[in-house]
C-alpha atoms as a PDB file:
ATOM      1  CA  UNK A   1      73.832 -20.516 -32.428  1.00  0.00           C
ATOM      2  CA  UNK A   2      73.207 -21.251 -28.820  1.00  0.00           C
ATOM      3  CA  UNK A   3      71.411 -23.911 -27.125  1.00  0.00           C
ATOM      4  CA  UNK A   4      69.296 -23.374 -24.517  1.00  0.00           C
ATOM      5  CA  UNK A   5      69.548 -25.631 -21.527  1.00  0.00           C
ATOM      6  CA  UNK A   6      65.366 -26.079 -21.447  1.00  0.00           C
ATOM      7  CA  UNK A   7      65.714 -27.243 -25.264  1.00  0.00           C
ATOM      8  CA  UNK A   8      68.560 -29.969 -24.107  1.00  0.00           C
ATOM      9  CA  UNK A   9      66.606 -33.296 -23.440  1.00  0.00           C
ATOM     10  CA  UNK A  10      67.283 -35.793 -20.927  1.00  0.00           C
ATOM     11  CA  UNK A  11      69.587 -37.969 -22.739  1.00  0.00           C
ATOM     12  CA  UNK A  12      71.722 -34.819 -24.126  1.00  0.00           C
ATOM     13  CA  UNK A  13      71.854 -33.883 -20.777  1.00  0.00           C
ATOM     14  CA  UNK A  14      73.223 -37.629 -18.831  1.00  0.00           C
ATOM     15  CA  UNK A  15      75.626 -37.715 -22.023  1.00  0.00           C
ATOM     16  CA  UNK A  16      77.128 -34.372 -21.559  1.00  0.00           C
ATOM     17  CA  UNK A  17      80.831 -33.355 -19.412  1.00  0.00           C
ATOM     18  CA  UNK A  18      80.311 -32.829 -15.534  1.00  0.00           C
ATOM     19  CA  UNK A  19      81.075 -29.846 -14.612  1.00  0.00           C
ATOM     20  CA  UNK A  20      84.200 -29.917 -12.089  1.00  0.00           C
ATOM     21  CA  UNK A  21      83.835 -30.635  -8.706  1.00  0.00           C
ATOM     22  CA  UNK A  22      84.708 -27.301  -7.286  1.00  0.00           C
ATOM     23  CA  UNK A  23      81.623 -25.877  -9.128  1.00  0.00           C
ATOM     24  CA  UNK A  24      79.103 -27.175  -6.105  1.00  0.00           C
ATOM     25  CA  UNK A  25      80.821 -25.279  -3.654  1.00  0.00           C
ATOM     26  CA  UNK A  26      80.555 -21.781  -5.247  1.00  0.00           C
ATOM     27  CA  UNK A  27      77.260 -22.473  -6.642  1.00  0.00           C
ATOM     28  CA  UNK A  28      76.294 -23.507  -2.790  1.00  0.00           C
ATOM     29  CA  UNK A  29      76.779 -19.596  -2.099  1.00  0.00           C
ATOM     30  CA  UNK A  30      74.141 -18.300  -3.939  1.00  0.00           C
ATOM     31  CA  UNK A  31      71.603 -21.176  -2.215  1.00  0.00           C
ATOM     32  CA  UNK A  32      72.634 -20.169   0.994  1.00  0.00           C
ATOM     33  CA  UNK A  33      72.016 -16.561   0.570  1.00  0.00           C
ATOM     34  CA  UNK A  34      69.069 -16.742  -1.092  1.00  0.00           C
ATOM     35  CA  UNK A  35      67.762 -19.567   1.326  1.00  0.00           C
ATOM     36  CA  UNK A  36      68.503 -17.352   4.476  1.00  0.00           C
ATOM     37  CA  UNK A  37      66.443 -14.125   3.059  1.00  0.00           C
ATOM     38  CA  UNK A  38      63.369 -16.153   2.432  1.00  0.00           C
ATOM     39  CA  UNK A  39      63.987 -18.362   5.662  1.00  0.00           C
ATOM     40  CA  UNK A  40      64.935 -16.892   8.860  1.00  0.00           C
ATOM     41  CA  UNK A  41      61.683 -15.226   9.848  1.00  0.00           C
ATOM     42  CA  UNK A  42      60.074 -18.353   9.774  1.00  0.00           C
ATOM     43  CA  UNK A  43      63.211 -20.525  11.453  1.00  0.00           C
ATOM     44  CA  UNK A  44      63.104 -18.070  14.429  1.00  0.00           C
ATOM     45  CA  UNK A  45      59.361 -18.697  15.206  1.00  0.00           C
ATOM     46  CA  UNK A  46      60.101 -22.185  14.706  1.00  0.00           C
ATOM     47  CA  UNK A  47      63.036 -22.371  17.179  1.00  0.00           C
ATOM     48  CA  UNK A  48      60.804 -20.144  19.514  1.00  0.00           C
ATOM     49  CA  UNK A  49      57.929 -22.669  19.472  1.00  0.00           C
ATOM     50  CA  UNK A  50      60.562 -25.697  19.679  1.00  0.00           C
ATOM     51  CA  UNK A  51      62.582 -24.237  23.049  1.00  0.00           C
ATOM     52  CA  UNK A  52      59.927 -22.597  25.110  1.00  0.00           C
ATOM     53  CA  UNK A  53      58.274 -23.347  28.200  1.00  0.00           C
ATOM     54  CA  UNK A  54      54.935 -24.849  28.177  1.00  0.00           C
ATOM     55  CA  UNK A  55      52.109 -21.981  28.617  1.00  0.00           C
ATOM     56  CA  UNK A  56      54.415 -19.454  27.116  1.00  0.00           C
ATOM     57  CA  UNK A  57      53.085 -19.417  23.141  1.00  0.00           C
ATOM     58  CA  UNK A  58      49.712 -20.914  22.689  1.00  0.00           C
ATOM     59  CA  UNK A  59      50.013 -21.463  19.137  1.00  0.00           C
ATOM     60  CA  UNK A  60      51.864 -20.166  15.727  1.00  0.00           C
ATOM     61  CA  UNK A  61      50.032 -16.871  15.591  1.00  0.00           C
ATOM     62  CA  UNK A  62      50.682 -16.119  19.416  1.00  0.00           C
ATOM     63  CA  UNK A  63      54.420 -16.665  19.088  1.00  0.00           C
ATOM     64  CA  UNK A  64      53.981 -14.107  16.011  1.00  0.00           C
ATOM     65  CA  UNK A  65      52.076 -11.518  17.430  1.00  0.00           C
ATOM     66  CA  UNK A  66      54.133 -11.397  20.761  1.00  0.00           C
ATOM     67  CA  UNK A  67      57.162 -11.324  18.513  1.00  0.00           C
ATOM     68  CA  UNK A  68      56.284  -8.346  16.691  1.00  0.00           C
ATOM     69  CA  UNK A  69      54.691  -6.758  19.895  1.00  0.00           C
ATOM     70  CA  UNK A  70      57.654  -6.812  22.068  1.00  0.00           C
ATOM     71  CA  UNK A  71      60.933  -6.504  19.595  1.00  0.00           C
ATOM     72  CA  UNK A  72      58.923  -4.991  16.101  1.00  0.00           C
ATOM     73  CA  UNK A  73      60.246  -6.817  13.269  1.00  0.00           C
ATOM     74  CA  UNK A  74      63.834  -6.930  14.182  1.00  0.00           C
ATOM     75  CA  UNK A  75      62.650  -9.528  16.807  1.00  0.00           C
ATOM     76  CA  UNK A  76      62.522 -11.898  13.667  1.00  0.00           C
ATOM     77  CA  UNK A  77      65.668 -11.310  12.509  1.00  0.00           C
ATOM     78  CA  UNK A  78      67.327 -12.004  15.419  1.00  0.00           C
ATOM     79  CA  UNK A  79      70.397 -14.490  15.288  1.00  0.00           C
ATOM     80  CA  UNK A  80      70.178 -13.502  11.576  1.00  0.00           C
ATOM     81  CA  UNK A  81      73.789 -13.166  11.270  1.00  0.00           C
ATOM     82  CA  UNK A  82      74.994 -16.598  12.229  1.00  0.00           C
ATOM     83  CA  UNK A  83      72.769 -18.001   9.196  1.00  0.00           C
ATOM     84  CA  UNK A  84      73.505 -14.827   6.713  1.00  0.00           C
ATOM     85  CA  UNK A  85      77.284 -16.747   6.986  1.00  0.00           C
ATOM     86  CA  UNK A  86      75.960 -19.776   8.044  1.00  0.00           C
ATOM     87  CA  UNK A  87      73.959 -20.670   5.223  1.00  0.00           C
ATOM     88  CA  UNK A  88      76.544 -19.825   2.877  1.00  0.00           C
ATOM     89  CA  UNK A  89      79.134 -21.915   4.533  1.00  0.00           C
ATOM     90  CA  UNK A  90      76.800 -24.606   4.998  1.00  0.00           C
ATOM     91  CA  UNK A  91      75.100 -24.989   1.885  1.00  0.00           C
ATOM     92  CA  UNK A  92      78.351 -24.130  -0.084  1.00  0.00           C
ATOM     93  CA  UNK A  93      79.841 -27.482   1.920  1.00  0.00           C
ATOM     94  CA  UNK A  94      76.707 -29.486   1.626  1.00  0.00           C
ATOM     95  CA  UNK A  95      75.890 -28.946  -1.887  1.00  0.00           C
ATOM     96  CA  UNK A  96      79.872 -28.610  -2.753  1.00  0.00           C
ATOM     97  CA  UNK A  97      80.346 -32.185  -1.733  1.00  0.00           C
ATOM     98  CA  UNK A  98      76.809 -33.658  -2.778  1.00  0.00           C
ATOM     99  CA  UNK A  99      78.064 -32.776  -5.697  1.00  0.00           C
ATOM    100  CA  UNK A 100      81.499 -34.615  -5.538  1.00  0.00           C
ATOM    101  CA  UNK A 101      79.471 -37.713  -3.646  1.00  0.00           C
ATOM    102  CA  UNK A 102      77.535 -37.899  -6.886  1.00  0.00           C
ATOM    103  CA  UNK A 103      80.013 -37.982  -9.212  1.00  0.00           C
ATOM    104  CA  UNK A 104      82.627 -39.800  -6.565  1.00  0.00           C
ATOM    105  CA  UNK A 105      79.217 -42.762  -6.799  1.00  0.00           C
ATOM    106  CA  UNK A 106      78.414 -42.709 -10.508  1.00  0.00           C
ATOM    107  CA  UNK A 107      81.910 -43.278 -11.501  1.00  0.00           C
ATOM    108  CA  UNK A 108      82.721 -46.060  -8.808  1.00  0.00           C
ATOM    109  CA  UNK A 109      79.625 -47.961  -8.737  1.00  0.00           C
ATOM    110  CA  UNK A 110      77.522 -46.968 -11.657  1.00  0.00           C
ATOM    111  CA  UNK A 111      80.212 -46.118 -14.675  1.00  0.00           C
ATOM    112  CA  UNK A 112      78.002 -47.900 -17.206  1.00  0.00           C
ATOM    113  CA  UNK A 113      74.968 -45.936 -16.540  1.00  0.00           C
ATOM    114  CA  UNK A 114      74.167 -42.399 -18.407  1.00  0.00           C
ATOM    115  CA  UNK A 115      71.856 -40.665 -15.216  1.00  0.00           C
ATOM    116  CA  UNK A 116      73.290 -41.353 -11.255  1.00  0.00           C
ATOM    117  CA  UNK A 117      70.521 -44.122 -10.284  1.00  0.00           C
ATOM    118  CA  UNK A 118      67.622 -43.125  -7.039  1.00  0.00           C
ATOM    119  CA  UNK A 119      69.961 -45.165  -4.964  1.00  0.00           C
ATOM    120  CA  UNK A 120      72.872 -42.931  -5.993  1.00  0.00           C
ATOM    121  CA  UNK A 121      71.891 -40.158  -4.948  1.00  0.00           C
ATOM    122  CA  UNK A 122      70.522 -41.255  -1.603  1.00  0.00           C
ATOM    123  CA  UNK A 123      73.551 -42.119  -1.170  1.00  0.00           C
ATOM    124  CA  UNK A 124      75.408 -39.272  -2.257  1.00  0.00           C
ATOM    125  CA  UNK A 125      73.076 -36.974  -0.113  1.00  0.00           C
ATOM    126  CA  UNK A 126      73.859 -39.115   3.302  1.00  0.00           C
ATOM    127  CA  UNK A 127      77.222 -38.260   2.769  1.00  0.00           C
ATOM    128  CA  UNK A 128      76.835 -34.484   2.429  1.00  0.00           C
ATOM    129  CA  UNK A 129      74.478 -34.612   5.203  1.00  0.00           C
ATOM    130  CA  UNK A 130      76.922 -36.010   7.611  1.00  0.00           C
ATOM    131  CA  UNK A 131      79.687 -33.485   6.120  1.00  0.00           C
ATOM    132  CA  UNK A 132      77.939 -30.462   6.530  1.00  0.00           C
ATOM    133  CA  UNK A 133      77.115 -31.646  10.243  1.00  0.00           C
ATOM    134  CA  UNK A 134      80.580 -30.945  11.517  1.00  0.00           C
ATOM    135  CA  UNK A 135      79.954 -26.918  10.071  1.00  0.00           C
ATOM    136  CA  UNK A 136      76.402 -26.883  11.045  1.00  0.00           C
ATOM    137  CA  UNK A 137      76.616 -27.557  14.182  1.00  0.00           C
ATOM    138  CA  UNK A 138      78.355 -24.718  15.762  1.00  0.00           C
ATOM    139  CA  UNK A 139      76.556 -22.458  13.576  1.00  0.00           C
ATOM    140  CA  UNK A 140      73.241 -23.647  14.373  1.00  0.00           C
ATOM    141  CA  UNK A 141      73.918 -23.473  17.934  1.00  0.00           C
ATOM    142  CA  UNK A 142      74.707 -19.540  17.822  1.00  0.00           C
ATOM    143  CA  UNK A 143      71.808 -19.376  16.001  1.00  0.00           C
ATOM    144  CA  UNK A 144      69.485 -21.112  18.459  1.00  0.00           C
ATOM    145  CA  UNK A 145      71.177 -19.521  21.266  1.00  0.00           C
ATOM    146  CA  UNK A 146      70.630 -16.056  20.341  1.00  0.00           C
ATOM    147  CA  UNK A 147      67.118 -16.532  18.709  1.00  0.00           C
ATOM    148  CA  UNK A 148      65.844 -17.478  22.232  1.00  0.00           C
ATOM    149  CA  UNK A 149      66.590 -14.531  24.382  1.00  0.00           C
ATOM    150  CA  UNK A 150      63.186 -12.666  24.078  1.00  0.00           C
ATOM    151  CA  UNK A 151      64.321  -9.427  26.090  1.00  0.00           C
ATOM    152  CA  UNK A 152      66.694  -8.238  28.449  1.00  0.00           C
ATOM    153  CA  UNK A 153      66.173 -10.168  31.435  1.00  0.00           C
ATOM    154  CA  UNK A 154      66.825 -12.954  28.659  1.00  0.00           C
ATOM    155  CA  UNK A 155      69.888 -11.863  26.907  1.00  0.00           C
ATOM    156  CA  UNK A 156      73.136 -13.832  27.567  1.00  0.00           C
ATOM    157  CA  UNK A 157      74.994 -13.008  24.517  1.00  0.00           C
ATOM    158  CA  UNK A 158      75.079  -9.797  22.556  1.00  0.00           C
ATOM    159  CA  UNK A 159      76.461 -11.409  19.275  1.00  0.00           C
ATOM    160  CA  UNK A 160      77.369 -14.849  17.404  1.00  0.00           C
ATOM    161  CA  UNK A 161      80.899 -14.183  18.167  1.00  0.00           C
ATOM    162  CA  UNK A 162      80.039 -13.502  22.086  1.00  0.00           C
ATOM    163  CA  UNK A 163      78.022 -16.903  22.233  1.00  0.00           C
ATOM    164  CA  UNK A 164      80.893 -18.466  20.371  1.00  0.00           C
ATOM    165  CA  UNK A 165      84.123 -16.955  22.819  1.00  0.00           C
ATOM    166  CA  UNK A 166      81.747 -17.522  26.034  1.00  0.00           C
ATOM    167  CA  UNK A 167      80.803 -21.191  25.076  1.00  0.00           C
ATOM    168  CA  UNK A 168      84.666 -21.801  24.797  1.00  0.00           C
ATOM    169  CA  UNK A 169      85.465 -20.127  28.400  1.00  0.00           C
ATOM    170  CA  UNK A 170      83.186 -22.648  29.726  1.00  0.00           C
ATOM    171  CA  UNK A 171      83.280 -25.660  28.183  1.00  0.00           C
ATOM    172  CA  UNK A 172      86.307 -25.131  25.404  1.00  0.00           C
ATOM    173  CA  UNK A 173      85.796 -27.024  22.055  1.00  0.00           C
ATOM    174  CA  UNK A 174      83.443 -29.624  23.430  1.00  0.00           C
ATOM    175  CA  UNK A 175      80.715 -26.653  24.314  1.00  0.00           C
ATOM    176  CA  UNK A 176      81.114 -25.630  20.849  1.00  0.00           C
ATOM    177  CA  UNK A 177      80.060 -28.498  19.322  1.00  0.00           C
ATOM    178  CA  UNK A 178      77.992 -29.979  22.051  1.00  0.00           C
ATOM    179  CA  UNK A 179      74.920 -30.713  19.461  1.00  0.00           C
ATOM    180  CA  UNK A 180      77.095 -32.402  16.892  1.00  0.00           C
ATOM    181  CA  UNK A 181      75.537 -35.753  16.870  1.00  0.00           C
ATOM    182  CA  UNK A 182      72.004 -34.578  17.402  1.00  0.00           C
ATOM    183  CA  UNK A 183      72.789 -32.698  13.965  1.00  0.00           C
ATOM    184  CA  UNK A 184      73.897 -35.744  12.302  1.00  0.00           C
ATOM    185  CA  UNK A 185      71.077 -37.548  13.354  1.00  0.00           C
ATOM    186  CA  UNK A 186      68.832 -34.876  11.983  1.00  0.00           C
ATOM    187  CA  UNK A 187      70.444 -34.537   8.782  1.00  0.00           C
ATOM    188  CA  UNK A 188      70.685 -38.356   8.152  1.00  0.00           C
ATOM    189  CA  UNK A 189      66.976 -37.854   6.674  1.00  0.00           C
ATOM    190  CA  UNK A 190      68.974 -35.724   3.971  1.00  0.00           C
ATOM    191  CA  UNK A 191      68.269 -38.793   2.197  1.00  0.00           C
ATOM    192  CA  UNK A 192      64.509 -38.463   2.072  1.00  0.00           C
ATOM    193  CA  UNK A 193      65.412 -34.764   1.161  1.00  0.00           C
ATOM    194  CA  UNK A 194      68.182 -35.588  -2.007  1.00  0.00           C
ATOM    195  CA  UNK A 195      65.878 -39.231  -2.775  1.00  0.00           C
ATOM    196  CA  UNK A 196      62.870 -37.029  -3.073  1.00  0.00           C
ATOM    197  CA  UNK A 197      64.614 -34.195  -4.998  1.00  0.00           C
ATOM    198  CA  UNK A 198      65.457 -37.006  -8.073  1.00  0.00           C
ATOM    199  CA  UNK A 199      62.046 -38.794  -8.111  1.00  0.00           C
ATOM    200  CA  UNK A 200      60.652 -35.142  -8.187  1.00  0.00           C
ATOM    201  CA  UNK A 201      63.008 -33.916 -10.708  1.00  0.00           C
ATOM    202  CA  UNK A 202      62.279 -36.829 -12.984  1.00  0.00           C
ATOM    203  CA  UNK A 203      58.330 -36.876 -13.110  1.00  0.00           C
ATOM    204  CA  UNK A 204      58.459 -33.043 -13.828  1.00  0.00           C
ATOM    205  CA  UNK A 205      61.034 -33.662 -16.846  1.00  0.00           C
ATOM    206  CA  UNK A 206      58.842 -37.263 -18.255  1.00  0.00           C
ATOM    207  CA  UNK A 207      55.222 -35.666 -17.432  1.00  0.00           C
ATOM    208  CA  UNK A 208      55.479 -31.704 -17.963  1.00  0.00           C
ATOM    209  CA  UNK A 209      56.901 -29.092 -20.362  1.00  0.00           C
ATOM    210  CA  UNK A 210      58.591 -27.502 -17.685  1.00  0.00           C
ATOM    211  CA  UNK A 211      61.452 -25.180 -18.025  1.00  0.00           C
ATOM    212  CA  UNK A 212      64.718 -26.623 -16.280  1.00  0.00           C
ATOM    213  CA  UNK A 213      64.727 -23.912 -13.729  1.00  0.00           C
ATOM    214  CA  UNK A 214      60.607 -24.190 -13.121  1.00  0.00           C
ATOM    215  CA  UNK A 215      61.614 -27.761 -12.615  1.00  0.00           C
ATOM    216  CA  UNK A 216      64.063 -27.169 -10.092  1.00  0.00           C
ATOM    217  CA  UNK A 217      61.849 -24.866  -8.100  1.00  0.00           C
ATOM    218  CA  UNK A 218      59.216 -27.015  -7.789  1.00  0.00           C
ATOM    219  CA  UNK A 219      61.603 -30.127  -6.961  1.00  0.00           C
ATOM    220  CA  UNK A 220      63.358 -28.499  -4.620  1.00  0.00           C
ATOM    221  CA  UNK A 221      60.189 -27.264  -2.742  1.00  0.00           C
ATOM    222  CA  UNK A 222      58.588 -30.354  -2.867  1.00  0.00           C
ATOM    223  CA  UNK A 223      61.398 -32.451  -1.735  1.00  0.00           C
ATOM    224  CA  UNK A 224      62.228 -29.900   1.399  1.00  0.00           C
ATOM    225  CA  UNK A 225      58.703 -30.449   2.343  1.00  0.00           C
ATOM    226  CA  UNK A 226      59.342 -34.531   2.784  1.00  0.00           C
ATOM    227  CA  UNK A 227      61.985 -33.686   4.437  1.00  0.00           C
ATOM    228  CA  UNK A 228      61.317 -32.042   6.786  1.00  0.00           C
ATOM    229  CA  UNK A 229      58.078 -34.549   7.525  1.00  0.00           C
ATOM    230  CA  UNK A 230      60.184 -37.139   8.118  1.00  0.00           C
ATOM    231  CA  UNK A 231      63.041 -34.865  10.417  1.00  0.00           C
ATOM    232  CA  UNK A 232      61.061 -32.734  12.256  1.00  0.00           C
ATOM    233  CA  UNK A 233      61.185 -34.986  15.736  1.00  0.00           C
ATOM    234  CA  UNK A 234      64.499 -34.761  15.079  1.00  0.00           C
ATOM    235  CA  UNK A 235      65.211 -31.113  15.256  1.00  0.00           C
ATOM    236  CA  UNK A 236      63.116 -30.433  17.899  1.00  0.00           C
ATOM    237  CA  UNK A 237      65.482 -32.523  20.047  1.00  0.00           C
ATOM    238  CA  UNK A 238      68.253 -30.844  17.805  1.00  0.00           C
ATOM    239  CA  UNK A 239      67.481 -27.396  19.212  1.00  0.00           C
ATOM    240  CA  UNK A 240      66.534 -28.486  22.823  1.00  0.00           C
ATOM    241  CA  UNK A 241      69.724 -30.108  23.068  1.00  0.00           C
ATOM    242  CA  UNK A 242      72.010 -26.700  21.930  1.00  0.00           C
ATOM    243  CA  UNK A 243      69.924 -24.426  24.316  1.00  0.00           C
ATOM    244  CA  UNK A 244      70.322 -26.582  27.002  1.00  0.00           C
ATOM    245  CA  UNK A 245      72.844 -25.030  29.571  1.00  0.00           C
ATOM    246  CA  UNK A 246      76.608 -25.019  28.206  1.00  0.00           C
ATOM    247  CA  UNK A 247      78.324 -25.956  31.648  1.00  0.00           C
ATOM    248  CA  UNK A 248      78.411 -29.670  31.537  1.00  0.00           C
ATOM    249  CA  UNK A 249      77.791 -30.392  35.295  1.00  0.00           C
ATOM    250  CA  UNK A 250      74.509 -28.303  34.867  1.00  0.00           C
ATOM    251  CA  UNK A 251      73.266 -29.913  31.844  1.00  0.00           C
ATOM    252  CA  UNK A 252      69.934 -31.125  31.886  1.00  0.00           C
ATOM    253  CA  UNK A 253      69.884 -33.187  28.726  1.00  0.00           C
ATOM    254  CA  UNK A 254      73.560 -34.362  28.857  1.00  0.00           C
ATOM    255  CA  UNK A 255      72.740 -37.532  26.120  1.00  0.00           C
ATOM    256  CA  UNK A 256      70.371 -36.911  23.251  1.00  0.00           C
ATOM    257  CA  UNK A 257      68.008 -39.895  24.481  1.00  0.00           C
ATOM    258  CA  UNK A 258      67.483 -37.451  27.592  1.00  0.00           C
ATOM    259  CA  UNK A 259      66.184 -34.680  24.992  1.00  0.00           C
ATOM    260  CA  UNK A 260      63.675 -37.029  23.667  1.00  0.00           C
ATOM    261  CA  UNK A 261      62.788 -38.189  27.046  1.00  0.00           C
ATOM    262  CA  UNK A 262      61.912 -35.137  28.507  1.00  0.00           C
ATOM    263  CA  UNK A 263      60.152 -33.960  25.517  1.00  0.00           C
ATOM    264  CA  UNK A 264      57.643 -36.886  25.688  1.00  0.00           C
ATOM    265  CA  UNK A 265      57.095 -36.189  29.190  1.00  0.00           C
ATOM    266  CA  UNK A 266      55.931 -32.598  28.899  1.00  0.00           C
ATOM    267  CA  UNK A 267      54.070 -33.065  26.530  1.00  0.00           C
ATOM    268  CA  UNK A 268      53.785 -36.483  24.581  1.00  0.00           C
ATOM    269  CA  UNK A 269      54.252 -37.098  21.099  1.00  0.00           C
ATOM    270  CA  UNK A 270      52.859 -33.793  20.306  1.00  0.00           C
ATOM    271  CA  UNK A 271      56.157 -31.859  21.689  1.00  0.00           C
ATOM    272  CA  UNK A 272      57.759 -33.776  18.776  1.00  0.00           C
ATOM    273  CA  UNK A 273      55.804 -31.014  16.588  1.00  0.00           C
ATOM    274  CA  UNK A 274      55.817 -28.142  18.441  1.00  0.00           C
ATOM    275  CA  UNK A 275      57.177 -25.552  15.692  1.00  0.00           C
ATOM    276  CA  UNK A 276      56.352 -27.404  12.634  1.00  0.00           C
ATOM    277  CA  UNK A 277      53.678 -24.960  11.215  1.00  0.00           C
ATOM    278  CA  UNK A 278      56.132 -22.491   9.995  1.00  0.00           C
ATOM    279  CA  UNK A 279      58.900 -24.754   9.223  1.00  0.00           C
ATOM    280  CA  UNK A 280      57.075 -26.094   6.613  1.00  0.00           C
ATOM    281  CA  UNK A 281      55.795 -22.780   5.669  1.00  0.00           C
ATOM    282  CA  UNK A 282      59.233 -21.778   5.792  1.00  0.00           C
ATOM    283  CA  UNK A 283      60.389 -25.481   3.740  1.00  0.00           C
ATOM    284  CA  UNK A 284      58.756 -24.751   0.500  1.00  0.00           C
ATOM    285  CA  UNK A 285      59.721 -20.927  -0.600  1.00  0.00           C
ATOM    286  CA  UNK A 286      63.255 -20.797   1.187  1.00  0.00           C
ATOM    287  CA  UNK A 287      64.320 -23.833  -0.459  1.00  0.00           C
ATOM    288  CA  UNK A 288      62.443 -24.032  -4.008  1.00  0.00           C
ATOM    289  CA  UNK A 289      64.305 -20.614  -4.713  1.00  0.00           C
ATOM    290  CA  UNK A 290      67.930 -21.807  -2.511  1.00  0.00           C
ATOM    291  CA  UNK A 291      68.025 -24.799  -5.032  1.00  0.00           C
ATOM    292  CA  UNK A 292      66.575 -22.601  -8.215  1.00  0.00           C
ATOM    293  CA  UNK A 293      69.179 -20.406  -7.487  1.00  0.00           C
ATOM    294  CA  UNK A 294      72.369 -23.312  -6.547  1.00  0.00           C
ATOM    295  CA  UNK A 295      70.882 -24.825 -10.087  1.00  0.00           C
ATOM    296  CA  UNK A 296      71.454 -21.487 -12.163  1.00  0.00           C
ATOM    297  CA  UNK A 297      74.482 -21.203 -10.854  1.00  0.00           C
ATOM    298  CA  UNK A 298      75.583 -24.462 -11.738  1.00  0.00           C
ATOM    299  CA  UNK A 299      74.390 -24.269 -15.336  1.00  0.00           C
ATOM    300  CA  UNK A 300      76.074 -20.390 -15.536  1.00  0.00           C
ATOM    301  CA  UNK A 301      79.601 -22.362 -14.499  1.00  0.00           C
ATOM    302  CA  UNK A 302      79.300 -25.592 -16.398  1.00  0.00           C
END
């Protein structure tokens, strides 16, 4: 007779074979799909709010409404192709190697010990953070690029692959990845993201009867939310930085300190938020059912 995994308790579970370490990368597909149909509505107001000109939006529901009443509901689907193969990429790297991290830490510096430690897997999620950087970056920079041309007077590129050939022409490789360390910054708080998702994880399995995949819902909801608390500041500079213009010598933000700079000065320590109403209504539901879904698929493999 089978065993469900929800019957399995914690100890059966810490005891039992890892599954391999290729496992993380396929199950990172199904997060990243998953993530980017919930998501991308939300990230484009966000990025719109983040990147505009003071006086343009007056609020969330402003950026909405003019949205819809200028480009319909495409409008917030723009850039949406980038992420469709963006997110898969990404989260099949960043969940692919937090995976090896984790087991590459609990058998180096915790072999004795039946569940990964907290510190493990803040650990482990650093690592994956900085990883995924060097495929994020580019991506998130089509993204951003295309997500802020609001009509035709606006529109530069007509396509990820245009923003990624004409970035090249101008500034080769370098253009391409111009926004690489602002993304590493940002995604150094992965460790208030992957710390979060344990102590989470843990309190639902020692204080509720929660199903494992209710569990993983709710954990990965709740942990997106803290992070992106703690990283917002950082991605607002993140996505000023990769719209700024791709020609070095015309750069207006040609070190990331600049960014921050110039965001306090328009408008204080407020600009640092501008945008974060519906990225963290965008946090809980994209990423509760992207790490439901990575979960599943892990359990389906192991």
């Amino acid at each position: 007779m089978s065993i469900e995994v929800e019957d399995l308790d914690v100890d059966q579970l810490a005891v039992s074979e890892p599954p391999p370490r290729y496992v993380g990368f396929v199950a990172g597909v199904f997060s990243g799909i998953t993530k980017n149909a919930v998501g991308h509505p939300f990230d484009t107001i966000k990025v719109r709010l983040q990147t505009a000109p003071p006086g343009r939006f007056n609020g969330t529901m402003a950026c909405v409404w003019q949205t819809l009443r200028n480009e319909g509901v495409a409008g917030f689907y723009k850039g949406f192709t980038p992420p469709l193969v963006g997110w898969v990429l990404m989260d099949s790297v960043m969940l692919g190697s937090l995976h090896v991290y984790r087991r590459y830490v609990k058998d180096n510096f915790y072999p004795e010990e039946k569940r990964l430690p907290l510190m493990g897997h803040i650990i482990a999620g650093l690592g994956s953070g900085w990883t995924v950087s060097f495929v994020a970056a580019p991506i998130e920079q089509f993204k951003a690029r295309l997500q802020v041309q609001y009509d035709a007077k606006s529109k530069i590129y007509s396509g990820p692959i245009d923003v990624a050939t004409k970035l090249y022409k101008t500034s080769g490789i370098r253009g391409i990845y111009s926004g690489l360390l602002s993304t590493m910054i940002f995604r150094t708080n992965f460790v208030f993201w992957w710390g979060s998702y344990e102590i989470f994880t843990r309190w639902f399995e020692d204080n509720t009867k929660m199903s494992t995949p209710s569990i993983n819902f709710w954990s990965g909801g709740l942990a997106a939310t803290v992070f992106w608390v703690f990283a917002y500041p950082s991605d607002v500079i993140k996505q000023t930085i990769m719209t700024d213009s791709p020609i070095r010598s015309q750069k207006k933000f040609p070190r990331w300190i600049d960014a921050a700079k110039y965001i306090y000065n328009q408008q204080g320590w407020r600009g640092f938020t501008r945008g974060f109403g519906p990225s963290i209504l965008r946090s809980f539901p994209a990423n509760a059912a992207a790490l439901a879904a990575f979960e599943a698929a892990m359990r389906f493999m192991h």
